[in-house]
Every structure is written in C-alpha cells, then in structure tokens.
Protein backbone atom coordinates (compact mmCIF):
# COMPACT_ATOMS: atom_id res chain seq x y z
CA UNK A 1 -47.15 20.66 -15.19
CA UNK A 2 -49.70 20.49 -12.29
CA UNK A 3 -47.31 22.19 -9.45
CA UNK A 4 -46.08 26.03 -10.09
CA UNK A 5 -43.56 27.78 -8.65
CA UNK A 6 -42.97 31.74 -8.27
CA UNK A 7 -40.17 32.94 -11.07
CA UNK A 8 -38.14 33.94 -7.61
CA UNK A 9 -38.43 30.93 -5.72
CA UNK A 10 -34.65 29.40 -6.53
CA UNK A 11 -34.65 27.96 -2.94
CA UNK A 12 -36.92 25.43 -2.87
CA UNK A 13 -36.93 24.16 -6.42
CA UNK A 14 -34.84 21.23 -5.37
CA UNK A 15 -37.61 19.59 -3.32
CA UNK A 16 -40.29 20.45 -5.31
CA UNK A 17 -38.58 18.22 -8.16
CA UNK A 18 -38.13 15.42 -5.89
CA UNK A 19 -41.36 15.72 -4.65
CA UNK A 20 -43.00 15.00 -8.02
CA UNK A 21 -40.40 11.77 -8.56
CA UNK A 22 -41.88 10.45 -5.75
CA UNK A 23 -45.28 11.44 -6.18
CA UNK A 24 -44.82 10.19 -9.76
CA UNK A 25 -46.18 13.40 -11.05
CA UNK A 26 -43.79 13.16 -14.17
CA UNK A 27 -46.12 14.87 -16.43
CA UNK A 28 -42.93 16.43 -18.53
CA UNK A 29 -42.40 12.48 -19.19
CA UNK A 30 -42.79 12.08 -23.19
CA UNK A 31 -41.59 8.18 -22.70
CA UNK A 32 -38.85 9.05 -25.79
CA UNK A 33 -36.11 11.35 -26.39
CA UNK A 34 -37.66 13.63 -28.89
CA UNK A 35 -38.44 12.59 -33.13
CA UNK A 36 -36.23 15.63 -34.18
CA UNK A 37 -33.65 15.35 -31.96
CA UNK A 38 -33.56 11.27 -33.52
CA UNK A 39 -34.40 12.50 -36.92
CA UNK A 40 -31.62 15.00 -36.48
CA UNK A 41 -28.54 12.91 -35.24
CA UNK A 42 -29.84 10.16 -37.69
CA UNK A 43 -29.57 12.45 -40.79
CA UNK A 44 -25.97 13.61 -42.56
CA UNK A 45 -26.87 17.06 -41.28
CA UNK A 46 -25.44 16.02 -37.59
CA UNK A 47 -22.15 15.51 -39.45
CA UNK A 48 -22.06 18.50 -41.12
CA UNK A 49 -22.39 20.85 -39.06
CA UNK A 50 -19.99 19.31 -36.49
CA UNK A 51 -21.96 17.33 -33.96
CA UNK A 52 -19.41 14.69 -32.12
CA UNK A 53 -19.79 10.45 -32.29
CA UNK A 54 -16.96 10.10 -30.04
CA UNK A 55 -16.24 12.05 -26.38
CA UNK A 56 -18.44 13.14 -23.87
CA UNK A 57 -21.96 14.22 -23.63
CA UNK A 58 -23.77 15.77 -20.90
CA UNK A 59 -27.54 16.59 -20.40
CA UNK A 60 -29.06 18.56 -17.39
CA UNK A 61 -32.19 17.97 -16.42
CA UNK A 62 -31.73 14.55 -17.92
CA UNK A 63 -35.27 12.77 -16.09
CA UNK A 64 -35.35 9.04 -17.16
CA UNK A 65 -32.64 9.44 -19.34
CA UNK A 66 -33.67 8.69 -22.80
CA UNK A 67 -31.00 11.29 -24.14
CA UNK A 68 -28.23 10.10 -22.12
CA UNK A 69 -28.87 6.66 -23.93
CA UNK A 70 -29.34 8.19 -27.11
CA UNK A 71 -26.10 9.96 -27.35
CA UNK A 72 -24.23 7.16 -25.71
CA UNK A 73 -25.61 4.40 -28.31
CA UNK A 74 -24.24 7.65 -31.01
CA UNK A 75 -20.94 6.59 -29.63
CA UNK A 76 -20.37 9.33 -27.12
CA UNK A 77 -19.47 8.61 -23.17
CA UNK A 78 -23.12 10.49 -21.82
CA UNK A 79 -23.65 11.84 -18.31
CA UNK A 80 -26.98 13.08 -17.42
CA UNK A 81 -27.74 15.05 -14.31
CA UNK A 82 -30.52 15.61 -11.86
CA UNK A 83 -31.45 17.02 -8.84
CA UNK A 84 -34.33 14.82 -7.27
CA UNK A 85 -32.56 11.93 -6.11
CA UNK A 86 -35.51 9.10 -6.69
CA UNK A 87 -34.99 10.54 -10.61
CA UNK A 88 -31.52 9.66 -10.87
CA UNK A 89 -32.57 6.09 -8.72
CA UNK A 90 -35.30 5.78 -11.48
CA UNK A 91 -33.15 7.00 -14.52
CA UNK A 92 -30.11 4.62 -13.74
CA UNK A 93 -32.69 1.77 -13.61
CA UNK A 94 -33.67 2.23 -16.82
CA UNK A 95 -30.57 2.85 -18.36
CA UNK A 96 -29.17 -0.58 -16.76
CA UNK A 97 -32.39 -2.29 -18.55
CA UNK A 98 -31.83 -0.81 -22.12
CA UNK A 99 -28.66 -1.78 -21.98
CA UNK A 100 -29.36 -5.45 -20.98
CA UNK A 101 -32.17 -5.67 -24.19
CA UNK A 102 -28.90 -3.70 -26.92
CA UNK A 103 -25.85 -2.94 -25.40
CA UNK A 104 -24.47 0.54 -25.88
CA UNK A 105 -21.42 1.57 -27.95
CA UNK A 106 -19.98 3.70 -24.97
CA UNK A 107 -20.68 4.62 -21.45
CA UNK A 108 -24.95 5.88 -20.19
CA UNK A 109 -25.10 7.28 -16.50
CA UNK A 110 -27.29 9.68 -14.93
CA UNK A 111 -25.57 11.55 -11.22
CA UNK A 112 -27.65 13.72 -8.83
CA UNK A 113 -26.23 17.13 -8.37
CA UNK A 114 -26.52 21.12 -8.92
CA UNK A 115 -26.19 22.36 -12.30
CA UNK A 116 -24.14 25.57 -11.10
CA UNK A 117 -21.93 23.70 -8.48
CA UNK A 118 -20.66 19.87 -9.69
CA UNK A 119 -17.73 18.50 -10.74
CA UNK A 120 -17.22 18.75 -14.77
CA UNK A 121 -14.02 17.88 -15.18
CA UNK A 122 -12.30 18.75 -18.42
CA UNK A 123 -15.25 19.92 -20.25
CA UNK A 124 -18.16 18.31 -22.43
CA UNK A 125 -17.50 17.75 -26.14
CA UNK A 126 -21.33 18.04 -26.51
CA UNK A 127 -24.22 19.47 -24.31
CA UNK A 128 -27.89 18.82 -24.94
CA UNK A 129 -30.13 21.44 -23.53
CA UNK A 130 -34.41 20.38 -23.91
CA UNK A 131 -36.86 21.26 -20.95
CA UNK A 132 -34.02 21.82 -18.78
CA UNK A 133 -33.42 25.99 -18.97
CA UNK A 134 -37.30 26.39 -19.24
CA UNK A 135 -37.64 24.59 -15.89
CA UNK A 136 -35.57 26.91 -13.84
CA UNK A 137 -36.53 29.94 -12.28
CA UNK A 138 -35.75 32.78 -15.14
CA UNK A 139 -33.88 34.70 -12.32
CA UNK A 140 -30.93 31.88 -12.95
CA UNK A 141 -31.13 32.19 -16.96
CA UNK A 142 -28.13 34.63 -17.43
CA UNK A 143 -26.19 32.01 -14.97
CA UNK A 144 -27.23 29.09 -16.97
CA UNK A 145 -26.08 30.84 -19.79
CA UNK A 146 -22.49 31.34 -18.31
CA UNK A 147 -21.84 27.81 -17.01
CA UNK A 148 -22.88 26.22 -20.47
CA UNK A 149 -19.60 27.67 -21.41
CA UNK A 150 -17.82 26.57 -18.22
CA UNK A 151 -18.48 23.09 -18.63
CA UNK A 152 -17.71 23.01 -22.15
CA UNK A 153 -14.69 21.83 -23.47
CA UNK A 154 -12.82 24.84 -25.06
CA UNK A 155 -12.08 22.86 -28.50
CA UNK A 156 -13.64 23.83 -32.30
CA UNK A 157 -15.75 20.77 -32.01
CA UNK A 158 -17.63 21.21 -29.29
CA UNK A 159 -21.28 21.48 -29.68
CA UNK A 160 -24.27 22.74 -27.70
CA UNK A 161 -27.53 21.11 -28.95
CA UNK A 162 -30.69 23.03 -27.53
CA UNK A 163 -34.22 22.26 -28.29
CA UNK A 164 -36.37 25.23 -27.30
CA UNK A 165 -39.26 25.09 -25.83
CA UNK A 166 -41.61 26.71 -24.89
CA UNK A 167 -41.04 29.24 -27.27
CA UNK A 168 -44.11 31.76 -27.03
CA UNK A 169 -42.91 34.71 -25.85
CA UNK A 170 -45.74 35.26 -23.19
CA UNK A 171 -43.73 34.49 -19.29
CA UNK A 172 -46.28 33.50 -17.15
CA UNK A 173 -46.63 34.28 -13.86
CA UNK A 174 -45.82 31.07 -12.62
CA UNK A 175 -44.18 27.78 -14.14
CA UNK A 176 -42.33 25.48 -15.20
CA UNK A 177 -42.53 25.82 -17.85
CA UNK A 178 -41.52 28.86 -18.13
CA UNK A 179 -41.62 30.85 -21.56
CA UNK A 180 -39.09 31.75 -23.24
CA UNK A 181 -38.02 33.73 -26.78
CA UNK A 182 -35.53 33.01 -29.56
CA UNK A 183 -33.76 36.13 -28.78
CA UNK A 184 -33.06 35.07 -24.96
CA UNK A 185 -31.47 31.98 -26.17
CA UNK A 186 -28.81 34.55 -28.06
CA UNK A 187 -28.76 36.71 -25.43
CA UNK A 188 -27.41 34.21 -22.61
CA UNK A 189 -25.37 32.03 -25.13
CA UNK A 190 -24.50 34.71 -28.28
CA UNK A 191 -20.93 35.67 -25.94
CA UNK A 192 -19.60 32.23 -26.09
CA UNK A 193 -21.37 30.26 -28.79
CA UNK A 194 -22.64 30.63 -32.37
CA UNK A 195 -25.50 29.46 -34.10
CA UNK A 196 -24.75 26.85 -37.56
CA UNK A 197 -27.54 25.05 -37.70
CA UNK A 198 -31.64 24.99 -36.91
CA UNK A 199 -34.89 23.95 -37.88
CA UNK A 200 -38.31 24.60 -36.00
CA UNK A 201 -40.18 21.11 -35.09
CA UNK A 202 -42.37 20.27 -36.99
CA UNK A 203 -46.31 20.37 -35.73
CA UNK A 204 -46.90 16.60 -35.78
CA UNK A 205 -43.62 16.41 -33.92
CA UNK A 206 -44.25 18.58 -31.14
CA UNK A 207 -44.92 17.63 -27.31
CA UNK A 208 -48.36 16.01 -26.05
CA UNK A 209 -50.01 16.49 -23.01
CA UNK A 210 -47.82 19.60 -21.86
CA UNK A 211 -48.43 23.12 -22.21
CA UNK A 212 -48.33 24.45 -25.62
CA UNK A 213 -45.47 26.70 -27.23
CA UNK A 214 -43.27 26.49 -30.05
CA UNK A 215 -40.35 24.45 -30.55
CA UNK A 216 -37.21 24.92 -32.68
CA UNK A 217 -33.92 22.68 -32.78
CA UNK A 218 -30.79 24.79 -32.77
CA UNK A 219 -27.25 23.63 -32.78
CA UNK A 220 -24.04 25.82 -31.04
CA UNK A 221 -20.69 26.13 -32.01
CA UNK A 222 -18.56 27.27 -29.56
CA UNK A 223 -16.68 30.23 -30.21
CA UNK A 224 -12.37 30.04 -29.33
C-alpha cells in the first residue's frame, strides 16, 4: 500500500482509510473474494469441519464487499463493516448491483463503524478475518483478539475463518500491512478458539500487486 502509518498511530487510522476511498487509492482491491476462500466453501471440507450455510456472518474490514456477498449467496445473513464511510457508500453499491444481475439466498450489507465499539447483537455464527487484523496498528492485536470472541455467538458451531496474511515474520517499521506470524494468530485467539482445519494458499493463488508474504487459510472452532 502506498500510504504508511507508525505501528502506534491508532488515532488517526480512521481518516487515513477514508482518505484512500476517496482518493481511490484501493491498492488492497483484488476485484474478488479470494480462490481459496471460494475453493474452500465450495469443497465438502467446509462441511466437515463445521462451517455454517445458515445464520449470520460478519467480516471487518469488509472494503467492496465481495465476502459479504459470498457468504450471503452460501446462505448466511452477512454484515460487513468499515470505517471510511465513502467504502461502505461504495461497498453497498455494489452489493445492490450483484444482487440485481443473481439474487442472493439471504441478506448482503456492509455498515460503517468501529470494530471495538458497535453494536453486535447476539453474536456471529461465523466471522471471516482476511487483510483486516494485518491492517491495524499491532498495538490493538491482543484487543482484536478479545472481541473476536465477544462478538461471537457462544454456540459449538460457530466458526472463525481467518486467512493470514502477510505471514513473514519480519514487522516492518511501518504498514499496513503489517507482518504477522502463525504463532500470533494462536497467541491472541488460542484462549477462546481452536484450530480444526488449514491449508497454506497455494503460490498461483496468492495476492498480486501487494506486498509479498505468505498466506495460509485456517478455520476456528470456538471453544464452550
């Protein structure tokens, strides 16, 4: 991404997302929800190991919302949410068109709001974590960590779905993206949530035009 921010600077992250909606410096834009996330859901495997077609869905750090349709054309009810408020404008656009081309089996929206502070009601049956904890400052990680089980819905079939990335294990000074290992991943969700399923992505399936790192699929149960 062409604009960096200091690890620290929590404050003014807001703006600086908006800032690049309305810029339209989306560079984190891949135009698709991502081949192994679709190869995944599309395969028996998402059955197996639990992941919901029915319920609610929620994605932070949604952008134009290809997820948010994804999951609701899987069958679940799918919020995403974002900060900059020309995204969600831009996202909710989009989601109103795909919808008019194939309608949807349940419900696609996209709300502007705080991670830490809005409204979840009851809990999310499923939560689909990709770009989203690498783009905030890594002073908030342990935080992020904690409201992932917050939001959740305290039931055996909830899922957490996180696609990791960048996984290099080299923080740089500056991001986003900010680096991040396998082994923070377990530290800020190993309390709450339990590993059944993953698979690393494979090279010909990995992001374009962004900066490099490694990328692994890795579904949550959530522990009772």
């Amino acid at each position: 991404m062409s604009e960096e921010i200091k690890p620290t600077d929590v404050e003014n992250y807001p703006a600086m997302w908006e800032k690049r909606w309305e810029t339209g410096a989306t560079g984190w834009d891949q135009s698709k929800s991502h081949p192994t996330l679709v190869g995944f859901l599309n395969s028996p495997e998402s059955d197996t190991v639990g992941v919901a077609r029915e319920g609610k869905a929620f994605v932070p750090g949604c952008g134009q919302g290809y997820d948010v349709d994804l999951f609701a054309r899987r069958g679940l009810d799918a919020t995403g949410l974002d900060v900059a408020p020309t995204g969600v404008v831009s996202a909710n656009k989009w989601l109103e068109a795909e919808n008019d081309k194939a309608p949807r089996k349940a419900s696609a929206k996209v709300v502007e709001g705080d991670f830490f502070k809005f409204n979840h009601g009851e809990g999310y049956d499923l939560i689909y974590d990709y770009t989203f904890l690498c783009a905030l400052p890594p002073t908030l990680r342990a935080q992020w960590g904690q409201r992932m089980t917050t939001i959740s819905r305290a039931a055996p079939g909830t899922r957490l779905v996180t696609l990791q990335y960048p996984l290099n294990g080299n923080p740089p000074p500056f991001g986003p993206p900010f680096s991040l290992t396998e082994d923070e991943y377990v530290q800020h969700l190993g309390k709450d949530w339990e590993v059944v399923w993953s698979k690393d992505v494979p090279e010909e399936q990995k992001r374009v035009n962004t900066p490099p790192g490694g990328e692994r699929l890795v579904v949550w149960k959530r522990k009772l």
